[in-house]
Protein backbone atom coordinates (compact mmCIF):
# COMPACT_ATOMS: atom_id res chain seq x y z
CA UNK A 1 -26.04 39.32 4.84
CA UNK A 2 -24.53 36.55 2.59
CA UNK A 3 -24.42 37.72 -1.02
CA UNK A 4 -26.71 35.53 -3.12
CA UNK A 5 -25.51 33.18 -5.68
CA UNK A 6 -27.68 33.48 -9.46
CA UNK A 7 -26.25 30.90 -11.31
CA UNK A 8 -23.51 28.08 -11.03
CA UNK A 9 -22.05 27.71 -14.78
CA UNK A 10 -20.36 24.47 -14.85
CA UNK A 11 -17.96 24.03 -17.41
CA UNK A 12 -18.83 25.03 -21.31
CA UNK A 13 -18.47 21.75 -24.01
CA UNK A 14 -15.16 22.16 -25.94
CA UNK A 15 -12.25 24.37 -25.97
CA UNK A 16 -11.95 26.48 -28.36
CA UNK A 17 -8.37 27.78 -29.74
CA UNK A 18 -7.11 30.96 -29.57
CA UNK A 19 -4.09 30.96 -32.16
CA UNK A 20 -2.15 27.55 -31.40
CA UNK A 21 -1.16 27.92 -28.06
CA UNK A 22 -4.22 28.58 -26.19
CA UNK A 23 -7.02 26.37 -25.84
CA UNK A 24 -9.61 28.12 -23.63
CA UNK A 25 -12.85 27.46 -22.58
CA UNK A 26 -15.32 31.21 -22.68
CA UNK A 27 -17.05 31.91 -19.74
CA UNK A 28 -17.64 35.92 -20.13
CA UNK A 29 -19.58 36.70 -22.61
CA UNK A 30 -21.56 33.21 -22.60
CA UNK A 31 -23.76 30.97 -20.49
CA UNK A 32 -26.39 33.78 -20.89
CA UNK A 33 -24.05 36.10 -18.83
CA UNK A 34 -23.91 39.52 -20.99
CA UNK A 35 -21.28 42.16 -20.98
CA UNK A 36 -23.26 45.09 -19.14
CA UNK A 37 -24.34 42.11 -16.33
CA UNK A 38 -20.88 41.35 -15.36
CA UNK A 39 -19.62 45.20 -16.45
CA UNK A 40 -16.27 46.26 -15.62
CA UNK A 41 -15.33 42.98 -17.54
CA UNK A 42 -15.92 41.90 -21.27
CA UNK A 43 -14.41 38.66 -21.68
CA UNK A 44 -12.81 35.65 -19.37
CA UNK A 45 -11.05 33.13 -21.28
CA UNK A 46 -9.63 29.81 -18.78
CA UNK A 47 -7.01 27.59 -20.56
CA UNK A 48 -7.61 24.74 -17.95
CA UNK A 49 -4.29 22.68 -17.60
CA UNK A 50 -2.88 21.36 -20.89
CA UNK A 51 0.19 20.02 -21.82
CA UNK A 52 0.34 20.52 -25.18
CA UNK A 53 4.17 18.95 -25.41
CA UNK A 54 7.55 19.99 -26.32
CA UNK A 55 8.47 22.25 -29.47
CA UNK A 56 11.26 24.04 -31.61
CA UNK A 57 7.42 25.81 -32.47
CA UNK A 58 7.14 28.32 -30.44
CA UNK A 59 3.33 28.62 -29.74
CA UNK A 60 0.70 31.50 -29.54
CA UNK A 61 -1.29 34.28 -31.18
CA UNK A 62 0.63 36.51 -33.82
CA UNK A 63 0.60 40.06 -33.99
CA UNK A 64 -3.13 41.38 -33.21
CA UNK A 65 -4.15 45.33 -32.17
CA UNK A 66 -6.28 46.15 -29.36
CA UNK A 67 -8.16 49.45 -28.39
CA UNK A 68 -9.86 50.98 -25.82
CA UNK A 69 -9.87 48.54 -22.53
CA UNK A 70 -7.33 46.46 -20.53
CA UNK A 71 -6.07 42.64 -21.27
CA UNK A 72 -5.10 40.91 -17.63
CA UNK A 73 -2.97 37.61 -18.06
CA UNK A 74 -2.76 35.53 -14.85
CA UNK A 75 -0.22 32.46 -15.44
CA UNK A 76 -1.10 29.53 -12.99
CA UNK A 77 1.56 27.38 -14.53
CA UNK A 78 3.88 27.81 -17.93
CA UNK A 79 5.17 30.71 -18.94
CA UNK A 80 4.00 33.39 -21.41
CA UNK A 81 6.32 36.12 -23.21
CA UNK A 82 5.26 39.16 -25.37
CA UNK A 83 6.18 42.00 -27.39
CA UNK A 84 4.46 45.16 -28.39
CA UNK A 85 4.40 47.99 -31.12
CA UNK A 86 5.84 50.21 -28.69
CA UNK A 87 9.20 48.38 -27.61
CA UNK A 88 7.99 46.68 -25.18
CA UNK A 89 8.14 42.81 -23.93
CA UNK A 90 8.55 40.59 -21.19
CA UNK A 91 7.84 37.42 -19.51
CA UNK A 92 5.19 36.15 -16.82
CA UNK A 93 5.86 33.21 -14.89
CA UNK A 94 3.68 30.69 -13.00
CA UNK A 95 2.05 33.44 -10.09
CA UNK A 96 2.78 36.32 -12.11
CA UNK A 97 0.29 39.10 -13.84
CA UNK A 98 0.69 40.77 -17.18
CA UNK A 99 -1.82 43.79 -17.06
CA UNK A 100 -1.81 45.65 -20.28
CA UNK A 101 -3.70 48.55 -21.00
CA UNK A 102 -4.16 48.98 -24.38
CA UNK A 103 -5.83 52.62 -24.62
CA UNK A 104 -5.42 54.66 -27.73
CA UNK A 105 -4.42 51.30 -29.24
CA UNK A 106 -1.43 48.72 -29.57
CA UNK A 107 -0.53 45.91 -31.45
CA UNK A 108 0.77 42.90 -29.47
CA UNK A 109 1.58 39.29 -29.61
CA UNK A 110 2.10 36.82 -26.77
CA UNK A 111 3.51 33.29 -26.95
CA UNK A 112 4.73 30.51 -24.65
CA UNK A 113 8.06 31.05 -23.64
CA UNK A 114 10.66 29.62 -25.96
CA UNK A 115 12.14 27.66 -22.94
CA UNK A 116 8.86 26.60 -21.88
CA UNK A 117 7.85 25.86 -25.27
CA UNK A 118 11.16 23.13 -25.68
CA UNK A 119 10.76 21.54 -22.77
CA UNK A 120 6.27 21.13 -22.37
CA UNK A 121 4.47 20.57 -19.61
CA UNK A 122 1.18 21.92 -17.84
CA UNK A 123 0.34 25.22 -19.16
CA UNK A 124 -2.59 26.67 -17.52
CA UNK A 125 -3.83 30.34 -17.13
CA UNK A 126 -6.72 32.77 -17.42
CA UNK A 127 -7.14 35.70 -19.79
CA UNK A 128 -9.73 38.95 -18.27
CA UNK A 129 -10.43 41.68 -20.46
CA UNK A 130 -11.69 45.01 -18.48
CA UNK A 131 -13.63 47.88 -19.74
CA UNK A 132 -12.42 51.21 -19.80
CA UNK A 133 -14.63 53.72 -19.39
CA UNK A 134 -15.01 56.27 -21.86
CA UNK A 135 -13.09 59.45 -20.32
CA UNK A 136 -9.42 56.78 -20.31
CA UNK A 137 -10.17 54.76 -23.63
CA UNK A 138 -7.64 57.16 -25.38
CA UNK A 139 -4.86 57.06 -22.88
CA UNK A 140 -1.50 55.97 -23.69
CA UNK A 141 -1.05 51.90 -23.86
CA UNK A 142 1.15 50.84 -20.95
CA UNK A 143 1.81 47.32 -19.27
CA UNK A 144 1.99 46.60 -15.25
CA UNK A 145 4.15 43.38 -15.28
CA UNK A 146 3.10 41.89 -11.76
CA UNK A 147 5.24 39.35 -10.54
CA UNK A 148 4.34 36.89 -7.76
CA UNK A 149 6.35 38.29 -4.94
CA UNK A 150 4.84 41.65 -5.25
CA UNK A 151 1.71 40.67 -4.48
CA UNK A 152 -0.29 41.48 -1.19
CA UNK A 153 0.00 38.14 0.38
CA UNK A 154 -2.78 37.01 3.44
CA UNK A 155 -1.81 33.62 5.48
CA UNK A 156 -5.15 32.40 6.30
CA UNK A 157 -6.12 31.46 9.94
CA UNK A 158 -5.45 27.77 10.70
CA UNK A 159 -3.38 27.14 8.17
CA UNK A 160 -6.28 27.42 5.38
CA UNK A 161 -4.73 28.82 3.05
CA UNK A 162 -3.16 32.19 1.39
CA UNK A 163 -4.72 35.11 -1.09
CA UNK A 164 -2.69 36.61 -3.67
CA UNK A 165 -3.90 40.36 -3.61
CA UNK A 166 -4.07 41.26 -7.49
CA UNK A 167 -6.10 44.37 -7.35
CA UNK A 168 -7.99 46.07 -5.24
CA UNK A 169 -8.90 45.22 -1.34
CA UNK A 170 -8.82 41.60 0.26
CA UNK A 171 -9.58 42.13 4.31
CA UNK A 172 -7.62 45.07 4.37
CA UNK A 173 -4.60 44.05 2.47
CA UNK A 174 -4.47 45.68 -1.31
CA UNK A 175 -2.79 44.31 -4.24
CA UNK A 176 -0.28 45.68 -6.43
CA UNK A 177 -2.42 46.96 -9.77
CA UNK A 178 -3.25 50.36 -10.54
CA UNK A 179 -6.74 50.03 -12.22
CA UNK A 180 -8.98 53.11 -13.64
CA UNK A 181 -12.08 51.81 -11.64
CA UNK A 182 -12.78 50.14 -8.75
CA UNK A 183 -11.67 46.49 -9.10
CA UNK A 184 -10.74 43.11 -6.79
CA UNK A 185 -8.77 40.24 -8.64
CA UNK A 186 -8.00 37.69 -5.35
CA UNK A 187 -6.38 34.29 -6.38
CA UNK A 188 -7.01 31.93 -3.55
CA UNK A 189 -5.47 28.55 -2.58
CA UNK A 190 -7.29 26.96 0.09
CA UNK A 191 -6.25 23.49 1.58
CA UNK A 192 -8.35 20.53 1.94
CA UNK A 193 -11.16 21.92 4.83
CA UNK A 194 -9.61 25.22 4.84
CA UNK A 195 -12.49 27.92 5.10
CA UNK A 196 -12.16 32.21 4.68
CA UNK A 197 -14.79 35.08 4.63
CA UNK A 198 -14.68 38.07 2.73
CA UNK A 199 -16.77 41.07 2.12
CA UNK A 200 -17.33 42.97 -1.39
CA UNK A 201 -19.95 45.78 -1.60
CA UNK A 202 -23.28 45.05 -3.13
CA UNK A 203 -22.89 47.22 -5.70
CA UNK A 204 -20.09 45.35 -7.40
CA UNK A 205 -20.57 42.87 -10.08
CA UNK A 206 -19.10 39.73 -8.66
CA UNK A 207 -17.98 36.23 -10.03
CA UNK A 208 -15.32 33.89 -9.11
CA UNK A 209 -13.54 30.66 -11.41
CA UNK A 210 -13.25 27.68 -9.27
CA UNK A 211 -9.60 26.62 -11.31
CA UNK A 212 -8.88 23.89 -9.25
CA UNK A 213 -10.63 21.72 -6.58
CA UNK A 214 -14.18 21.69 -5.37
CA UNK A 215 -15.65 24.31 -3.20
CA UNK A 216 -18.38 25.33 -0.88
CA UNK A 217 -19.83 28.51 -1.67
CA UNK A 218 -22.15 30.26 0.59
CA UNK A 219 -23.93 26.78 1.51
CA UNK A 220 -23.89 26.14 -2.42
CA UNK A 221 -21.35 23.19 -3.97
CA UNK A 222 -19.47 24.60 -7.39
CA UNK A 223 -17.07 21.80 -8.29
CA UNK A 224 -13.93 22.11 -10.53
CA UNK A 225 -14.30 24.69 -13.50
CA UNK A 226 -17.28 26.17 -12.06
CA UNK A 227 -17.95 29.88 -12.86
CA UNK A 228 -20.68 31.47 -10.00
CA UNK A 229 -22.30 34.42 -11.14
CA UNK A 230 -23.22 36.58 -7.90
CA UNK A 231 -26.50 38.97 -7.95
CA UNK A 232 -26.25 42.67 -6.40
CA UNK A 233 -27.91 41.28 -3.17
CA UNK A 234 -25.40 41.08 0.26
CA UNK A 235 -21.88 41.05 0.98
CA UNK A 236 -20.17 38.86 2.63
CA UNK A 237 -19.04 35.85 0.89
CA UNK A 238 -17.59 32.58 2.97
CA UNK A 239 -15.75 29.87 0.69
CA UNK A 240 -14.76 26.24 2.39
CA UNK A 241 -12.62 23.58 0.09
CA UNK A 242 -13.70 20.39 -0.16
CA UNK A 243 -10.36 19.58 -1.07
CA UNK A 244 -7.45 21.44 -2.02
CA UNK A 245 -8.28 24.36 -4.31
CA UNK A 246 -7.61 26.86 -6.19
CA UNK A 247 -10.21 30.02 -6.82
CA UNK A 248 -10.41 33.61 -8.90
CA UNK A 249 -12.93 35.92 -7.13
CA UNK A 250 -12.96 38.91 -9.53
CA UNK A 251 -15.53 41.91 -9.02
CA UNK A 252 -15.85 45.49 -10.20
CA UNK A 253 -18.12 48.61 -10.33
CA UNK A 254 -20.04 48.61 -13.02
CA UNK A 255 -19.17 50.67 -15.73
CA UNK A 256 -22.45 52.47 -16.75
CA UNK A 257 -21.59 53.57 -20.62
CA UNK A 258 -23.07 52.40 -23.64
CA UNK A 259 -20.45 49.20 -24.84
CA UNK A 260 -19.28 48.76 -28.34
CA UNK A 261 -17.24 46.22 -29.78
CA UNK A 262 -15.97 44.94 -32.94
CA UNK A 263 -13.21 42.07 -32.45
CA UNK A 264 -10.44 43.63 -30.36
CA UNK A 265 -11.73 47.23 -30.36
CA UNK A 266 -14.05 47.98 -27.35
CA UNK A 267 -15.51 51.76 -27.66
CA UNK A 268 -18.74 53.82 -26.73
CA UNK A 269 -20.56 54.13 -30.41
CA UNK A 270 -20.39 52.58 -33.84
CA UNK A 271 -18.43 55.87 -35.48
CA UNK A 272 -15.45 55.15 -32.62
CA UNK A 273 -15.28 51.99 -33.98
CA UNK A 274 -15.13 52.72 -37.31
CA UNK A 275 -12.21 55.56 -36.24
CA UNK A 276 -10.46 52.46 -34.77
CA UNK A 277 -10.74 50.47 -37.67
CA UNK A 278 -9.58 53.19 -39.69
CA UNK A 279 -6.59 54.14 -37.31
CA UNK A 280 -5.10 50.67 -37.35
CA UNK A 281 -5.37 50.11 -41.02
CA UNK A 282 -3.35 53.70 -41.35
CA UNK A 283 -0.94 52.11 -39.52
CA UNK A 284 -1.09 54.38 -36.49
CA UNK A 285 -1.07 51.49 -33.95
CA UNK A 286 2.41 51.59 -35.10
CA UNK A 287 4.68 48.31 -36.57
CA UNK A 288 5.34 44.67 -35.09
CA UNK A 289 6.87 41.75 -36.79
């Protein structure tokens, strides 16, 4: 059985900006769509292609703390660097993944790439934050730095198309992340006409971003910037392009804990929070400049 579509969110008003080098139009939470309905994940942020022009200012969000769920970075074009309290940093290219779990807590900043930033052009890429549920909210923050070639990669009959594998289980290919509940993250390029059909269990809360294009969506049209909010109801899920396109299908299994948040701390009850807010202003998120 075809899983039902709810709703068809087409794209909100204005961008909003997130520091100075990410203008992003909010999909999760919004349009009605709360964080327990679309549970494993709390927020989607899409910074639709922008070029926001070269720079000797490199661009981005200063140092900021997070605690107790996961940030996922996909880069569609432009590049993205970061650092962390603990030593770490890197760089994600167009087609790669930054997958950062923040745990017991972390303070991090991310930024175009100083390269990048010189020289402008499109810059376009999505932003998923991810629950954690309560048992791994305290576990030590680590990064998975997925790069494009690692991906599980599936060439689409008659030349429709190919899926990135992310995470999880895409016709019996899996994807490279390691993720503490069930999850699918499938970035899909379809050409003009080209048609695929998936499964995902009933049980999963499921959504996909239409990034590029215009699609056909279980006999239902979501054009370009459309977010489609599935309900619990059937599986299988059959996507044609109208024309060439580009499409996240994200689901999860529901995380069924009581949710949290304040800012960029996600816990299980107010006095967590307040231990969060408490930790980070003791310093024990440790030091970035």
């Amino acid at each position: 059985m075809k899983k039902l579509i709810e709703k068809i969110v087409t794209k909100p008003g204005q961008p909003g900006m997130v520091g100075d080098g990410f203008r992003v139009f909010n999909y999760i939470p919004g349009a009605d769509i709360s964080k327990r309905r679309i549970s494993p994940f709390l927020l989607m942020d899409f910074n639709a292609a922008y070029d926001f022009g070269p720079s000797d200012h490199v661009r981005g969000v200063d140092v900021h703390p997070h605690k107790g769920f996961e940030t996922v970075t996909i880069a569609y074009q432009g590049s993205i660097a970061h650092h962390d309290s603990a030593g770490n940093s890197g760089i994600i290219n167009t087609g790669d993944v930054q997958w950062m779990t923040a745990g017991e807590g972390i303070l991090h900043k991310e930024y175009h790439e100083e390269t990048f930033s010189k020289t402008g052009g499109p810059f376009e890429m999505v932003q998923l934050w991810v629950n954690l549920p309560k048992k791994d909210k305290c576990v030590p923050a680590h990064y998975q730095e997925l790069k494009a070639a690692g991906m599980g990669k599936v060439e689409l009959a008659d030349q429709a198309g190919t899926v990135n594998v992310i995470a999880g289980n895409f016709n019996g290919v899996s994807g490279p992340a390691e993720t503490y509940t069930p999850v699918n993250l499938f970035d899909i390029k379809l050409n003009e006409g080209g048609e695929l059909t998936t499964t995902i269990t009933a049980t999963h809360n499921t959504a996909l971003l239409v990034v590029n294009g215009s699609i056909i969506i279980n006999d239902e049209i979501a054009t370009e910037h459309s977010f489609v909010l599935f309900e619990n109801k059937g599986e299988e899920i059959h996507i044609k392009a109208n024309q060439k396109s580009v499409i996240l299908l994200l689901s999860g299994a529901p995380i069924d804990e009581p949710i949290v948040s304040y800012g960029p701390f996600v816990m299980n009850t107010e006095e967590e929070i307040h231990q969060a807010i408490e930790d980070f202003n003791a310093g024990k998120f440790g030091v970035l400049n």
